[in-house]
PDB file of N, CA and C in Angstrom:
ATOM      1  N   UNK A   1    -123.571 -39.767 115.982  1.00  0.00           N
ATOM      2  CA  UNK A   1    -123.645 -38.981 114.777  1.00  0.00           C
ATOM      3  C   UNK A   1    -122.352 -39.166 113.998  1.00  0.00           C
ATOM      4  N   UNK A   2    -122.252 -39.449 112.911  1.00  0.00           N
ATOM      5  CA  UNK A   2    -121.306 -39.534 111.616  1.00  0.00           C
ATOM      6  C   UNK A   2    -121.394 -38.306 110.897  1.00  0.00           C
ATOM      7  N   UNK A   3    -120.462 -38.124 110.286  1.00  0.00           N
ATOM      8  CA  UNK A   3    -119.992 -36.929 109.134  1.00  0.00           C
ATOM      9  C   UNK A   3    -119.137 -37.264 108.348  1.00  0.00           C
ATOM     10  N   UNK A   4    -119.550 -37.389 106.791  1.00  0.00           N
ATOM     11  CA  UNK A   4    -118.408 -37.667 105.940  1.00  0.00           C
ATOM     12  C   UNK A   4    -118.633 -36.757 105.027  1.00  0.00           C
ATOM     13  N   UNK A   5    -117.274 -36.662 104.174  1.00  0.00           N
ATOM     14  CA  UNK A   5    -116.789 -35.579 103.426  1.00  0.00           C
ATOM     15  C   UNK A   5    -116.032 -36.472 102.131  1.00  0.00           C
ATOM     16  N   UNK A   6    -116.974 -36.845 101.059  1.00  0.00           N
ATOM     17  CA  UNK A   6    -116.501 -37.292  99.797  1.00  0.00           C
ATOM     18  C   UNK A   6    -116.217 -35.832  98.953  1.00  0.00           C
ATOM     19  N   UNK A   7    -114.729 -36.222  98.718  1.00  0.00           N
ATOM     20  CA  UNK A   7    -114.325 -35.526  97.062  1.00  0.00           C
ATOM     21  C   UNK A   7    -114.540 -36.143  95.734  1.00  0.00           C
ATOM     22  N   UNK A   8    -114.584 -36.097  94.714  1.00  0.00           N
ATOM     23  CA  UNK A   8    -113.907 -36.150  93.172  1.00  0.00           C
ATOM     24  C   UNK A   8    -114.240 -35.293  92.057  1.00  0.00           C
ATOM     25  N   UNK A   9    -113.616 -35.604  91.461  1.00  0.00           N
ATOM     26  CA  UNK A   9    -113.261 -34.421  90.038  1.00  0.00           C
ATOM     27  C   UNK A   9    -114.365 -36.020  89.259  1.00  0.00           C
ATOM     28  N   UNK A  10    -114.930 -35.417  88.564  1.00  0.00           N
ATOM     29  CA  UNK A  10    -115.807 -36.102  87.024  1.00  0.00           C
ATOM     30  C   UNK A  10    -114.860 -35.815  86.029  1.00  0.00           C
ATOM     31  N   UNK A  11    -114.942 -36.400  84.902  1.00  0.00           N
ATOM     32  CA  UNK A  11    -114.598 -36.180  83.732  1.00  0.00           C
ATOM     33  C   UNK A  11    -115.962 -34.673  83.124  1.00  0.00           C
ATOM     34  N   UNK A  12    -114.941 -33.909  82.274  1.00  0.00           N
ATOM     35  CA  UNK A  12    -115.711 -32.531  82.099  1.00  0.00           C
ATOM     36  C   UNK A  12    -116.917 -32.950  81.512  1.00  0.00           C
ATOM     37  N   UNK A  13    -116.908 -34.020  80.351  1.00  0.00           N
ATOM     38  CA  UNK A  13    -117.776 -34.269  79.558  1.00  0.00           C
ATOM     39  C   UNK A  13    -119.211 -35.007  80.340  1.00  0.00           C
ATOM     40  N   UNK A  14    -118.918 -34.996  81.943  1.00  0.00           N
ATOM     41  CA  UNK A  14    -119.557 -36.087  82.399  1.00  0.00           C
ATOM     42  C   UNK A  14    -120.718 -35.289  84.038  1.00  0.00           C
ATOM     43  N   UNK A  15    -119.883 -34.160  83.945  1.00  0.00           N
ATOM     44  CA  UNK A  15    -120.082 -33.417  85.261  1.00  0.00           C
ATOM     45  C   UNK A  15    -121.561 -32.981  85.162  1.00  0.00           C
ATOM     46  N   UNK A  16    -122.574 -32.675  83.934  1.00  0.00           N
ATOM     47  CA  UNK A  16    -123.469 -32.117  84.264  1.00  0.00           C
ATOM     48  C   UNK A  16    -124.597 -33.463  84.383  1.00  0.00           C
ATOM     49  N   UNK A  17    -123.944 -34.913  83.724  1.00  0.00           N
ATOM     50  CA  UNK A  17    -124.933 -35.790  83.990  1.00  0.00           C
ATOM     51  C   UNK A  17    -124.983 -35.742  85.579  1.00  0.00           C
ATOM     52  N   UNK A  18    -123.063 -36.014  85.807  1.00  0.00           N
ATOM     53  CA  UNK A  18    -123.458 -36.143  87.516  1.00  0.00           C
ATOM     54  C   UNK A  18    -124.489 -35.590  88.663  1.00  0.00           C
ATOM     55  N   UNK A  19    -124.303 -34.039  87.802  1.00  0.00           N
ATOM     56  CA  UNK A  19    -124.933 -33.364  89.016  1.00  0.00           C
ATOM     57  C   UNK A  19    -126.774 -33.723  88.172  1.00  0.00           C
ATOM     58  N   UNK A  20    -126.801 -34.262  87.469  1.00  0.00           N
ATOM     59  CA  UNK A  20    -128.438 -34.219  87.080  1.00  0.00           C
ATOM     60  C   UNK A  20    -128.735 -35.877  88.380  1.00  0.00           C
ATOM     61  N   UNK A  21    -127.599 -36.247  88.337  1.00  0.00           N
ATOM     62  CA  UNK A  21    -128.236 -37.481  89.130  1.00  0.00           C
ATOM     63  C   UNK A  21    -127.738 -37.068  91.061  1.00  0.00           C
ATOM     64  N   UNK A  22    -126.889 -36.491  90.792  1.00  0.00           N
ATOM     65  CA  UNK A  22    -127.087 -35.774  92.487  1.00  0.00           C
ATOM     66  C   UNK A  22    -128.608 -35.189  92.547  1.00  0.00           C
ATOM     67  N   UNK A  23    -129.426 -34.431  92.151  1.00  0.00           N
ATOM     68  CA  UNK A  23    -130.346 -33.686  92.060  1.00  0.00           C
ATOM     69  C   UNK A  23    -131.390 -34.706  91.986  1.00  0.00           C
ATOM     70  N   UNK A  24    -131.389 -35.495  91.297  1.00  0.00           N
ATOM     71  CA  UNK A  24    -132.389 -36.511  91.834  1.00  0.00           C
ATOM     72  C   UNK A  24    -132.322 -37.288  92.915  1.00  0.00           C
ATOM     73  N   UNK A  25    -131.441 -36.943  93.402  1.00  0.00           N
ATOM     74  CA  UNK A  25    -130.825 -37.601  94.899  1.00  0.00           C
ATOM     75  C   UNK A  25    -131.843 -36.583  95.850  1.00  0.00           C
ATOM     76  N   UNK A  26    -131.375 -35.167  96.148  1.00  0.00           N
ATOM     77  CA  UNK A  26    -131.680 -34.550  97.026  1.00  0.00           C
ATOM     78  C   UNK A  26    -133.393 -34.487  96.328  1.00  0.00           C
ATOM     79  N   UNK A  27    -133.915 -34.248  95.205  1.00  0.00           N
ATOM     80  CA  UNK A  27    -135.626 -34.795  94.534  1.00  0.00           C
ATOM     81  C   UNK A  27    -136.237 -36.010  95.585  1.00  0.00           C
ATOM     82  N   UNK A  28    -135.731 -36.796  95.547  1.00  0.00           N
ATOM     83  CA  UNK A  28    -135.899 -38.323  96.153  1.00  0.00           C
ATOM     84  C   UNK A  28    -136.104 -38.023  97.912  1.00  0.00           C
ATOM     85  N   UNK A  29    -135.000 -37.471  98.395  1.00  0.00           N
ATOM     86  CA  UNK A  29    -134.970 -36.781  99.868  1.00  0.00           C
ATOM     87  C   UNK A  29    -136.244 -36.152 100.258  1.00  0.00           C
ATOM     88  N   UNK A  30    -136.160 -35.234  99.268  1.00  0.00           N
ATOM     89  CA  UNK A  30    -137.318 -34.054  99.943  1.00  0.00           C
ATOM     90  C   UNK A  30    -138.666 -34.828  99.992  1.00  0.00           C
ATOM     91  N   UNK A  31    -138.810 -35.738  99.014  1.00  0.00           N
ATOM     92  CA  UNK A  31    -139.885 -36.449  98.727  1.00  0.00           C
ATOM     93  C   UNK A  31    -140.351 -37.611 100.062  1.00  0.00           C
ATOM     94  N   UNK A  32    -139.117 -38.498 100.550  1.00  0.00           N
ATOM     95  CA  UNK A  32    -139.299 -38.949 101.343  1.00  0.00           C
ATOM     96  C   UNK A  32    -138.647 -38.620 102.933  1.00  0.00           C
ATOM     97  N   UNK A  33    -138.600 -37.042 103.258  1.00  0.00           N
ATOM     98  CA  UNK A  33    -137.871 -36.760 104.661  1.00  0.00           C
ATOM     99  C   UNK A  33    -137.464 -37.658 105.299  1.00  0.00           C
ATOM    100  N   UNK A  34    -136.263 -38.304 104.745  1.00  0.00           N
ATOM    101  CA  UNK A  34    -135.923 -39.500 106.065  1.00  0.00           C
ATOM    102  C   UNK A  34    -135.488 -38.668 107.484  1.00  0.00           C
ATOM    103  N   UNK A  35    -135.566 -39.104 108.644  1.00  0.00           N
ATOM    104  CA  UNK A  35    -134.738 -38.294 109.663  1.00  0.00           C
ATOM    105  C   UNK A  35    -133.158 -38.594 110.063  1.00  0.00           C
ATOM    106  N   UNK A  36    -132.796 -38.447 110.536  1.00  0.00           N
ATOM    107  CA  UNK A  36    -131.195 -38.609 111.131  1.00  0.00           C
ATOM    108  C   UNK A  36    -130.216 -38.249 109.955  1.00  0.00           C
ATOM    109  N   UNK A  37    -131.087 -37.526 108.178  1.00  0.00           N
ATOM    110  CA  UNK A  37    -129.674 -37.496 107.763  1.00  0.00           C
ATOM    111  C   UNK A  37    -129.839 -35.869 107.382  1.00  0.00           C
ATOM    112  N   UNK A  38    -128.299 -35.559 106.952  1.00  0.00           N
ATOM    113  CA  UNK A  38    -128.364 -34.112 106.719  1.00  0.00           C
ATOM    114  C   UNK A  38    -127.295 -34.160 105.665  1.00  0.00           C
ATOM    115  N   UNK A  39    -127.574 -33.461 104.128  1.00  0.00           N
ATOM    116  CA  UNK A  39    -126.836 -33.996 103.227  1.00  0.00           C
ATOM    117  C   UNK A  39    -126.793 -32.542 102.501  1.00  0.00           C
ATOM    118  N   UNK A  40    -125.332 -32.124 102.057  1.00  0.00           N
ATOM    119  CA  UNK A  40    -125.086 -30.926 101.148  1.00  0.00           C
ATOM    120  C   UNK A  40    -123.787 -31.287 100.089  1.00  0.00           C
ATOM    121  N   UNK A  41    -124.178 -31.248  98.741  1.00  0.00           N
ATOM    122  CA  UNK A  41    -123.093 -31.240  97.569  1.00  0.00           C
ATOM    123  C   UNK A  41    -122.913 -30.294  97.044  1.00  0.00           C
ATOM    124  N   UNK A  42    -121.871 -29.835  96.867  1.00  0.00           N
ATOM    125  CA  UNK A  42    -121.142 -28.648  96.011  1.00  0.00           C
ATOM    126  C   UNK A  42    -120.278 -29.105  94.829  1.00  0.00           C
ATOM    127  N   UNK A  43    -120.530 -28.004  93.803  1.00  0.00           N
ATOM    128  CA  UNK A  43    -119.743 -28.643  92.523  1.00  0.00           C
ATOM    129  C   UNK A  43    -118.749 -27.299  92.317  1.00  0.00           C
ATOM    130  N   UNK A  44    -117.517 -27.672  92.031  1.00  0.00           N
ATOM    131  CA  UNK A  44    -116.520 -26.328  91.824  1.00  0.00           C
ATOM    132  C   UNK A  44    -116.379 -26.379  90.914  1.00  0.00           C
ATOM    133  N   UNK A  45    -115.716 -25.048  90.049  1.00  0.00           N
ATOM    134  CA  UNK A  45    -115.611 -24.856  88.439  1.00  0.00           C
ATOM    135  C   UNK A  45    -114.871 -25.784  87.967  1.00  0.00           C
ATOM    136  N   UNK A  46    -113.765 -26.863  88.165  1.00  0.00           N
ATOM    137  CA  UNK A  46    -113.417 -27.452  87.629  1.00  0.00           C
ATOM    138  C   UNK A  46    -114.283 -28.374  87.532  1.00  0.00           C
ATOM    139  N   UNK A  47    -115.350 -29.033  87.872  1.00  0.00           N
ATOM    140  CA  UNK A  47    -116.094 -29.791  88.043  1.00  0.00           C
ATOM    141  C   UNK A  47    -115.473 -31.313  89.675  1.00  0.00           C
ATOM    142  N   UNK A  48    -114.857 -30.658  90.129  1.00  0.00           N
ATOM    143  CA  UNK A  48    -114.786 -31.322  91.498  1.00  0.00           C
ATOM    144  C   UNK A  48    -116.510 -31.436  91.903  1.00  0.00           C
ATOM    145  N   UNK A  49    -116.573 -32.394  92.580  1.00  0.00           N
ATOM    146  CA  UNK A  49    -117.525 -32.146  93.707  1.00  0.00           C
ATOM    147  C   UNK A  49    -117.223 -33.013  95.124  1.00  0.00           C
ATOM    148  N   UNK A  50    -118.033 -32.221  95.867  1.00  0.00           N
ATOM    149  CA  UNK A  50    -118.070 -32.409  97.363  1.00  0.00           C
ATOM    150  C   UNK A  50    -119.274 -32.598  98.129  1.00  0.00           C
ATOM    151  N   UNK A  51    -119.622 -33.660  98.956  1.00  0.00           N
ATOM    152  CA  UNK A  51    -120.590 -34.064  99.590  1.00  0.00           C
ATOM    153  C   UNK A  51    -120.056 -34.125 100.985  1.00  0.00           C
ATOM    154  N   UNK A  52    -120.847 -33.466 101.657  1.00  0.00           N
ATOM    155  CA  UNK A  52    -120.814 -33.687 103.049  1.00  0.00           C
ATOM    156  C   UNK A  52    -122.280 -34.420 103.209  1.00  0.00           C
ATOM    157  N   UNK A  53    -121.709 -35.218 104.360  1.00  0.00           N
ATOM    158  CA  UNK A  53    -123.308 -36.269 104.883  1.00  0.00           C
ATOM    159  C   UNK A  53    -123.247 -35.950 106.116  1.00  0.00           C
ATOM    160  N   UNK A  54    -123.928 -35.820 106.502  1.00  0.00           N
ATOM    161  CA  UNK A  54    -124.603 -36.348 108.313  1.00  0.00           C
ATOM    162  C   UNK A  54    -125.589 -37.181 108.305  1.00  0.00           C
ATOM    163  N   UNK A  55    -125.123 -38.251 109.571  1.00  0.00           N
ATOM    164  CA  UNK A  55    -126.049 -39.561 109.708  1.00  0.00           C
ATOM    165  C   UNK A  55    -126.161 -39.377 111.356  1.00  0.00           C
ATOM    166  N   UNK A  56    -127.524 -39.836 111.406  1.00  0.00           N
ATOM    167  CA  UNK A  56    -128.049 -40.019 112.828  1.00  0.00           C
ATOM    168  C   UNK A  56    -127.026 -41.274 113.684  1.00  0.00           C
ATOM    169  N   UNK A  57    -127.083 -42.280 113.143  1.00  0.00           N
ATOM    170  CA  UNK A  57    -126.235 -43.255 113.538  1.00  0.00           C
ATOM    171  C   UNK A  57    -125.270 -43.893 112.709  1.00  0.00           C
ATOM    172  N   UNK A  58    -125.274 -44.765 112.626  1.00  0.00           N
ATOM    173  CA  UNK A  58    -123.354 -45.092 112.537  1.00  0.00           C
ATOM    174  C   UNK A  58    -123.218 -45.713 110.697  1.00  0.00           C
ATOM    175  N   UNK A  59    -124.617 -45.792 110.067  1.00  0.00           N
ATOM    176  CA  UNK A  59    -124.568 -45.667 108.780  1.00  0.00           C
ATOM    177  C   UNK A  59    -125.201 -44.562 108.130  1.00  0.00           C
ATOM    178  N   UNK A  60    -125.344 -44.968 106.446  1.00  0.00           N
ATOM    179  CA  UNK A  60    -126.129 -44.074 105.922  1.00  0.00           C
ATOM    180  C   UNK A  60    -127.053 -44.746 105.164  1.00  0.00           C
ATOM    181  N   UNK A  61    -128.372 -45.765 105.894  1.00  0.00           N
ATOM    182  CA  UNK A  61    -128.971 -46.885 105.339  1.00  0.00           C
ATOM    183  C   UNK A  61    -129.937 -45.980 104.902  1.00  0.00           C
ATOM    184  N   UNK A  62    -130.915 -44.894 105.311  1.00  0.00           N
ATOM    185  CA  UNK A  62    -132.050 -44.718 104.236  1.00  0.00           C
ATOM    186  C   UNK A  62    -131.153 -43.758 103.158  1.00  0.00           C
ATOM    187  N   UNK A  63    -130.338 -42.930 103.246  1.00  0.00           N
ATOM    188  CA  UNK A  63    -130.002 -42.427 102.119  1.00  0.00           C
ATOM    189  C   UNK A  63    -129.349 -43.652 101.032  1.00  0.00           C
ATOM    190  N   UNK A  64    -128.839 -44.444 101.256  1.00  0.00           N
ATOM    191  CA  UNK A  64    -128.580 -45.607 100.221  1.00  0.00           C
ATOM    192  C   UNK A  64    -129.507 -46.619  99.825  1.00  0.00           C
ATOM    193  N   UNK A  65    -130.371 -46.480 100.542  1.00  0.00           N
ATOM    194  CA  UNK A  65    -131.341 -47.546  99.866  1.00  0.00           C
ATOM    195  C   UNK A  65    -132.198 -46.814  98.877  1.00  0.00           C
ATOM    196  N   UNK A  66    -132.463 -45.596  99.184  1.00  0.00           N
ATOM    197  CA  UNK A  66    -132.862 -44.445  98.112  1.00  0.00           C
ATOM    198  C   UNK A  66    -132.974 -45.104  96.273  1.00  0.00           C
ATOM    199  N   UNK A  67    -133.391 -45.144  95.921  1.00  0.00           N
ATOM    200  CA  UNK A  67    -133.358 -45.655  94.260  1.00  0.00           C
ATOM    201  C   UNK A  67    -132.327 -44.443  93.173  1.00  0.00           C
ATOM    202  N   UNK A  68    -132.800 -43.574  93.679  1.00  0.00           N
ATOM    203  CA  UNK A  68    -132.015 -42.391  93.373  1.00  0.00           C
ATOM    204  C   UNK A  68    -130.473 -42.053  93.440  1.00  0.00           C
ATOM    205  N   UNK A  69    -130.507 -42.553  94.798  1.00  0.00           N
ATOM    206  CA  UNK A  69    -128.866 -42.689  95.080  1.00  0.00           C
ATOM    207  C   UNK A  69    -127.917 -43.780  94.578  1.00  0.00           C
ATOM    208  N   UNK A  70    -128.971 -44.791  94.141  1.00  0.00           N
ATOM    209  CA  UNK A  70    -128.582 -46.243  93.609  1.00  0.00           C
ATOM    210  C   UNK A  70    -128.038 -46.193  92.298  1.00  0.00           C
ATOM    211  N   UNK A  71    -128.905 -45.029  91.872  1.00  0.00           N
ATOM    212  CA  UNK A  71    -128.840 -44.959  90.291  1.00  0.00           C
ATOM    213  C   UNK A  71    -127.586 -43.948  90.570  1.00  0.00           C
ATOM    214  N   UNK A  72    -127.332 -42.889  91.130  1.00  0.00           N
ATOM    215  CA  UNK A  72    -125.774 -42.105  91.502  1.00  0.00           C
ATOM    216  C   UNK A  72    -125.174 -43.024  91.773  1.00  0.00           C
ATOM    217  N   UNK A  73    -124.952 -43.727  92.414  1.00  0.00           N
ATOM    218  CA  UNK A  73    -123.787 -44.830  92.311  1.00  0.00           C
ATOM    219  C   UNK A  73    -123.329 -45.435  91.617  1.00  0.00           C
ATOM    220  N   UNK A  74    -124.517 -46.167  90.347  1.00  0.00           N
ATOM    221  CA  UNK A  74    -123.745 -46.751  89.473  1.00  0.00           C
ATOM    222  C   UNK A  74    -123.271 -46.108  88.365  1.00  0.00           C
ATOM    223  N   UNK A  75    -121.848 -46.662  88.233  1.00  0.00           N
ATOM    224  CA  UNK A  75    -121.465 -45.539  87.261  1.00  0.00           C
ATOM    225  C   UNK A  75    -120.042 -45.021  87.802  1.00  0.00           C
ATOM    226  N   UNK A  76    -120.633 -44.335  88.664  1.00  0.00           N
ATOM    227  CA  UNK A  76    -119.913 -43.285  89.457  1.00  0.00           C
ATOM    228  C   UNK A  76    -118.179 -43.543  89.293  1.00  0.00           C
ATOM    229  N   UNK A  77    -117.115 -44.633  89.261  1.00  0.00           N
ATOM    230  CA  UNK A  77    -115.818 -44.777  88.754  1.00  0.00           C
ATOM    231  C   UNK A  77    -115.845 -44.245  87.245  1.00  0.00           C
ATOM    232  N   UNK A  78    -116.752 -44.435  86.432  1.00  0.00           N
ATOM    233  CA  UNK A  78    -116.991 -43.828  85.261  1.00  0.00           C
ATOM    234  C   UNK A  78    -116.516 -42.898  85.002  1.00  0.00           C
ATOM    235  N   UNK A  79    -117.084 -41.973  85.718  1.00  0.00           N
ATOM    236  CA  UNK A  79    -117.384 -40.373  85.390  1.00  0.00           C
ATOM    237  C   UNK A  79    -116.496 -39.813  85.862  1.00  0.00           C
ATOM    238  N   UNK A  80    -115.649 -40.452  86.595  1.00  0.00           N
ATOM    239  CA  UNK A  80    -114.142 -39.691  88.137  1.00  0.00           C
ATOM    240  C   UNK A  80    -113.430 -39.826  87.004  1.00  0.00           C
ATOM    241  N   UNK A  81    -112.689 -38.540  87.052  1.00  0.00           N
ATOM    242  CA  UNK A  81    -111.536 -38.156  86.177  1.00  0.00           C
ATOM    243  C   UNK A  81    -110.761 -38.782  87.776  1.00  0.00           C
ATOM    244  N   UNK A  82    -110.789 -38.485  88.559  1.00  0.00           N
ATOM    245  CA  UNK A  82    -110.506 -38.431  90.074  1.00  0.00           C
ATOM    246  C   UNK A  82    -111.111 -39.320  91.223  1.00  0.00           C
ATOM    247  N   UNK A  83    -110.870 -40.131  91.209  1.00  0.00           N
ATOM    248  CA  UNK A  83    -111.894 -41.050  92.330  1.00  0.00           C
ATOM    249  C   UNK A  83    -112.372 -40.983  93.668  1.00  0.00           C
ATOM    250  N   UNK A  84    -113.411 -41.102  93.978  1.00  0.00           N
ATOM    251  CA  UNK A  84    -114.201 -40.856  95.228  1.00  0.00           C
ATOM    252  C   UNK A  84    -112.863 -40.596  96.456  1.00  0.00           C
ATOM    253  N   UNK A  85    -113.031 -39.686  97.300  1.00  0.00           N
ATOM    254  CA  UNK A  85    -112.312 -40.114  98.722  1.00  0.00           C
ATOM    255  C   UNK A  85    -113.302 -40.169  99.836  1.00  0.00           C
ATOM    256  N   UNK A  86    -113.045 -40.573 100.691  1.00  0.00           N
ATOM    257  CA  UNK A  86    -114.349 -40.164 101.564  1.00  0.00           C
ATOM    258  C   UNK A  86    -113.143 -39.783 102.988  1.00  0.00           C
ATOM    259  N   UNK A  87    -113.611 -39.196 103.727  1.00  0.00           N
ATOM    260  CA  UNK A  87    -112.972 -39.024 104.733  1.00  0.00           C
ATOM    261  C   UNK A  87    -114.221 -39.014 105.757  1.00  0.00           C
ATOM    262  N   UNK A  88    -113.871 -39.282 106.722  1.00  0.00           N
ATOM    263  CA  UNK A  88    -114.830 -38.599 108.893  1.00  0.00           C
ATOM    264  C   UNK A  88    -114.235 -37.384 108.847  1.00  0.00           C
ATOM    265  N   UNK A  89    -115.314 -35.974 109.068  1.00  0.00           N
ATOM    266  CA  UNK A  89    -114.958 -34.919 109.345  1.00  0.00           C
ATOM    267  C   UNK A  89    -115.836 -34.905 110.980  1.00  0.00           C
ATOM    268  N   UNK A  90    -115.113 -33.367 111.498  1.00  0.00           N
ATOM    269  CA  UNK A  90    -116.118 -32.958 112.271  1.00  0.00           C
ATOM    270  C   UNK A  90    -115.856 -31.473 111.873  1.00  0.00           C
ATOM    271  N   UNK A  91    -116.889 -30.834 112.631  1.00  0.00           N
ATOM    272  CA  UNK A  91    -117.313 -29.300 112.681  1.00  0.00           C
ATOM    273  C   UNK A  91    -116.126 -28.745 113.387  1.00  0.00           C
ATOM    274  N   UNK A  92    -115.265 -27.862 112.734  1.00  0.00           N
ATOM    275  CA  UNK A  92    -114.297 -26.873 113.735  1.00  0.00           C
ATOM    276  C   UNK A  92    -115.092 -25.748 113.997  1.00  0.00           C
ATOM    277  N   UNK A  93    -116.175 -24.867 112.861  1.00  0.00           N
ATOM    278  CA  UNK A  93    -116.942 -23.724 113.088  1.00  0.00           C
ATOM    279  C   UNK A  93    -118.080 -23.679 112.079  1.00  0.00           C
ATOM    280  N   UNK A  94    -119.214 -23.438 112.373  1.00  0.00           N
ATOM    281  CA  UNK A  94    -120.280 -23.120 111.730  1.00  0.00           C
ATOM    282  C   UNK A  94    -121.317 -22.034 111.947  1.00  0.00           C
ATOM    283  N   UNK A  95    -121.451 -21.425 111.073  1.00  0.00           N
ATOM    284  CA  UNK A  95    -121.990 -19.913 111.121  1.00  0.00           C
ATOM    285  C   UNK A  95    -123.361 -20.096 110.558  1.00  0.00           C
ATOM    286  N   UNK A  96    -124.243 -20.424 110.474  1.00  0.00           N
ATOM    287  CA  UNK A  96    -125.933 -21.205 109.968  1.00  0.00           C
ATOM    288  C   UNK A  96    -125.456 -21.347 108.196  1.00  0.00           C
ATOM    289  N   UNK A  97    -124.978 -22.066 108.350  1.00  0.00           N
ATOM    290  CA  UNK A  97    -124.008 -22.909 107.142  1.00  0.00           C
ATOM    291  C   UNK A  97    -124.881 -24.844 107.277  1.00  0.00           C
ATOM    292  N   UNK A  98    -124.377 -25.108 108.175  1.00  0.00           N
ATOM    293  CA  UNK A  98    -124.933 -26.264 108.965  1.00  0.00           C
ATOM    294  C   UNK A  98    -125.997 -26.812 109.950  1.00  0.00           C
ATOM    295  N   UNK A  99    -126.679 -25.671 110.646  1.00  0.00           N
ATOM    296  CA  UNK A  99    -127.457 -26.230 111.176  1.00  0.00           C
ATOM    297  C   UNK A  99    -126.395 -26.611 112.788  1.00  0.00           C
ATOM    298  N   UNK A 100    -127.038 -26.579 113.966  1.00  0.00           N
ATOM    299  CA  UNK A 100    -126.260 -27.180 115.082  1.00  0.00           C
ATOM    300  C   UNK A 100    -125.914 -28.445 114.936  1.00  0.00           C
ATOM    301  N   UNK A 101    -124.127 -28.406 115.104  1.00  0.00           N
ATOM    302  CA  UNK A 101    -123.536 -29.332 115.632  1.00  0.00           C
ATOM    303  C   UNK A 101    -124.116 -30.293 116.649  1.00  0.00           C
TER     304      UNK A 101
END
């Protein structure tokens, strides 16, 4: 199991396309339940956002092959006032926030 934790800030003018194409991301998901992934984005008032992923194994091949996610990607240096980071997290505590570790 994998866990990553992307940051960036959008440009202000740019944040509500972003999140219209995150949303067709998680649209696309529900539509096709892949298994092994588990995916949550948050957008903060400055327009940061944050994606946490969980992957069954050691990529994230059906969420990227997604058309949806394809179309979130391109672009995406565009719109970063702030550019992508990605980091490996793990769980220190989860309260049904996450789902079992």
């Amino acid at each position: 199991m994998q866990r990553r934790l992307i940051r960036y800030k959008t440009k202000p003018e740019l944040a509500d396309k972003n999140a219209e194409l995150i949303a067709a991301v998680f649209a696309e998901l529900k539509a096709a339940n892949p298994d092994g992934i588990r995916y949550l984005s948050l957008r903060l008032e400055d327009d940061t956002f944050i994606h946490i992923v969980e992957t069954a194994g050691d990529d994230s091949g059906d969420l990227t092959r997604l058309p949806a996610f394809q179309a979130f990607q391109s672009g995406i240096r565009e719109r970063c006032a702030e550019p992508p980071l990605v980091r490996a997290v793990g769980i220190v505590g989860n309260y049904r926030m996450l789902g079992e570790p």
